[in-house]
C-alpha atoms as a PDB file:
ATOM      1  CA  UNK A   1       0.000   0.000   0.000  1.00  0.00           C
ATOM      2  CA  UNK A   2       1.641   3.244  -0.849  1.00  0.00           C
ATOM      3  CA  UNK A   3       1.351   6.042   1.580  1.00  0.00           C
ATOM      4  CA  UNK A   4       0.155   9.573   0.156  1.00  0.00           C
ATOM      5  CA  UNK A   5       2.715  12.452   1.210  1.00  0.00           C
ATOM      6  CA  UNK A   6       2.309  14.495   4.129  1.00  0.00           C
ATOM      7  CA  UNK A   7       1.693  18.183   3.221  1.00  0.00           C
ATOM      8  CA  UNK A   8       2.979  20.924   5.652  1.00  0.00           C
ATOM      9  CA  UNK A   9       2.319  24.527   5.551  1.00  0.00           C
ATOM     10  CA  UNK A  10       5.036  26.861   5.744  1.00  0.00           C
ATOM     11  CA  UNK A  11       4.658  30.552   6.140  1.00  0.00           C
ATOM     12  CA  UNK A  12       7.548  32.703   4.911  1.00  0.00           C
ATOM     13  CA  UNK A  13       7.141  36.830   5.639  1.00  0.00           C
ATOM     14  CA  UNK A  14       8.063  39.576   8.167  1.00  0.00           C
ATOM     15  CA  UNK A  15       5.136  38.187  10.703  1.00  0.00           C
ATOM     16  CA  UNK A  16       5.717  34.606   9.985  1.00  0.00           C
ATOM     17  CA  UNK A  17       7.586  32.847  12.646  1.00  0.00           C
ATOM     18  CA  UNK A  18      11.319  31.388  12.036  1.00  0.00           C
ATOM     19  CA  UNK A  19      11.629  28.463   9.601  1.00  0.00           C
ATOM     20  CA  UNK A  20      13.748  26.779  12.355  1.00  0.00           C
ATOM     21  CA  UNK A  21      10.669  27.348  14.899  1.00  0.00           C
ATOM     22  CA  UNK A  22       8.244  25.884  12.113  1.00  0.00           C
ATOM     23  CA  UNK A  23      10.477  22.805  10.755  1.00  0.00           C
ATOM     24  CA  UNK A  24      12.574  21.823  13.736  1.00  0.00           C
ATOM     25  CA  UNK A  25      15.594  20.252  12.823  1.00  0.00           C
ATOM     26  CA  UNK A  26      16.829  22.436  10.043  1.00  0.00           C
ATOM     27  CA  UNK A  27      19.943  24.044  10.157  1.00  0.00           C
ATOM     28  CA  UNK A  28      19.181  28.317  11.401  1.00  0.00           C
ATOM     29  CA  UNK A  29      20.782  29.577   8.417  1.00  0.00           C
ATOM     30  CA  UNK A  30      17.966  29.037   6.990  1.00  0.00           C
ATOM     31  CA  UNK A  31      16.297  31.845   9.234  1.00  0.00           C
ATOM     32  CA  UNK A  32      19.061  34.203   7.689  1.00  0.00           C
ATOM     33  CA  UNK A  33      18.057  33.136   3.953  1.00  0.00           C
ATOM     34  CA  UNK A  34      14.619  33.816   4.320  1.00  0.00           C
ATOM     35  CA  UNK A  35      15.338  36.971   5.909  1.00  0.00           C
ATOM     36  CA  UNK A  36      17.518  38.332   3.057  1.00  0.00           C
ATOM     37  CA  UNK A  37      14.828  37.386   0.093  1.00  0.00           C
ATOM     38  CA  UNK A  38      11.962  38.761   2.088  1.00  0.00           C
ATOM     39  CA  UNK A  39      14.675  42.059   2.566  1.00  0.00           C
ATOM     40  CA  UNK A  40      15.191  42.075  -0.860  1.00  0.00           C
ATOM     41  CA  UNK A  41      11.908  42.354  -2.047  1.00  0.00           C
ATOM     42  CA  UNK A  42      10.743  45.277   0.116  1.00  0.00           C
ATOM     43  CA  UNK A  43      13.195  47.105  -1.597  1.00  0.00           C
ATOM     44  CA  UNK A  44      11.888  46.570  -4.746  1.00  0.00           C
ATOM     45  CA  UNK A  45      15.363  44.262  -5.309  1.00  0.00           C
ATOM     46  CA  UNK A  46      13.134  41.769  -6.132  1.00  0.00           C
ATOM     47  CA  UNK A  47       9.791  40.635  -7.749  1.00  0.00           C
ATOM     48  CA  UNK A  48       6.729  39.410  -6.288  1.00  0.00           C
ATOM     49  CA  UNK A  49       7.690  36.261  -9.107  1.00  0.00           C
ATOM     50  CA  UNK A  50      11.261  35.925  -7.810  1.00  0.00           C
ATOM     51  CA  UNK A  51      10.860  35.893  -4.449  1.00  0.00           C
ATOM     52  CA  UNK A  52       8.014  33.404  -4.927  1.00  0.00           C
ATOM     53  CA  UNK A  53      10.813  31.319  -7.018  1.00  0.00           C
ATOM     54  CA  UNK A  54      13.161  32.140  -4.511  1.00  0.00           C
ATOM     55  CA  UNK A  55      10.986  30.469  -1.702  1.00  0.00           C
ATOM     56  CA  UNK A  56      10.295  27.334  -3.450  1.00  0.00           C
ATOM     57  CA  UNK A  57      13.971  26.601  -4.284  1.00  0.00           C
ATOM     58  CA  UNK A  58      14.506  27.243  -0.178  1.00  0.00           C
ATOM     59  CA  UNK A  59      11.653  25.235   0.194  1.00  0.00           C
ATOM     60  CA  UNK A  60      13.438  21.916  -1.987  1.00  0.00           C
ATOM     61  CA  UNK A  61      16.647  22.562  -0.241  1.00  0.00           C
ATOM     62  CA  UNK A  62      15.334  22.239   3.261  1.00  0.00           C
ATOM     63  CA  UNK A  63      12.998  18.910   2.120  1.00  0.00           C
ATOM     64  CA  UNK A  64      16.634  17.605   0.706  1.00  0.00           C
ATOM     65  CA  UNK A  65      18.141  18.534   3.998  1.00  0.00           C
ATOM     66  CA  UNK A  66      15.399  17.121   6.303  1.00  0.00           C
ATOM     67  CA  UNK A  67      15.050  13.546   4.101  1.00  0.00           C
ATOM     68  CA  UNK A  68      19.111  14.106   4.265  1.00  0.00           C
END
């Protein structure tokens, strides 16, 4: 019987609470990573479409990472 994945929700943003306090286990520098994109789109360094990018790449990383 094959098991379907689990799904997690993650929230990225300035009032979202640190990716280490939402997937414990991952390395912090992940905190700092998130940081910088979410930085770098409020000023304007950034698009809505790259950051969004941007976040899903962080998002494969720390699933390679975590499966490790």
């Amino acid at each position: 019987m094959k098991m379907a994945a689990e799904r997690t929700a993650i929230a990225f943003g300035a009032l979202a609470p640190k990716l280490s306090e939402q997937i414990p286990g991952i390395h912090p520098r992940w905190d700092e990573i998130a940081h910088g994109i979410g930085m770098a789109q409020i000023w304007g360094i950034l698009t809505d479409a790259e950051t969004a990018r941007a976040r899903k790449r962080i998002m494969k990383a720390i699933r390679k990472e975590v499966k490790g």
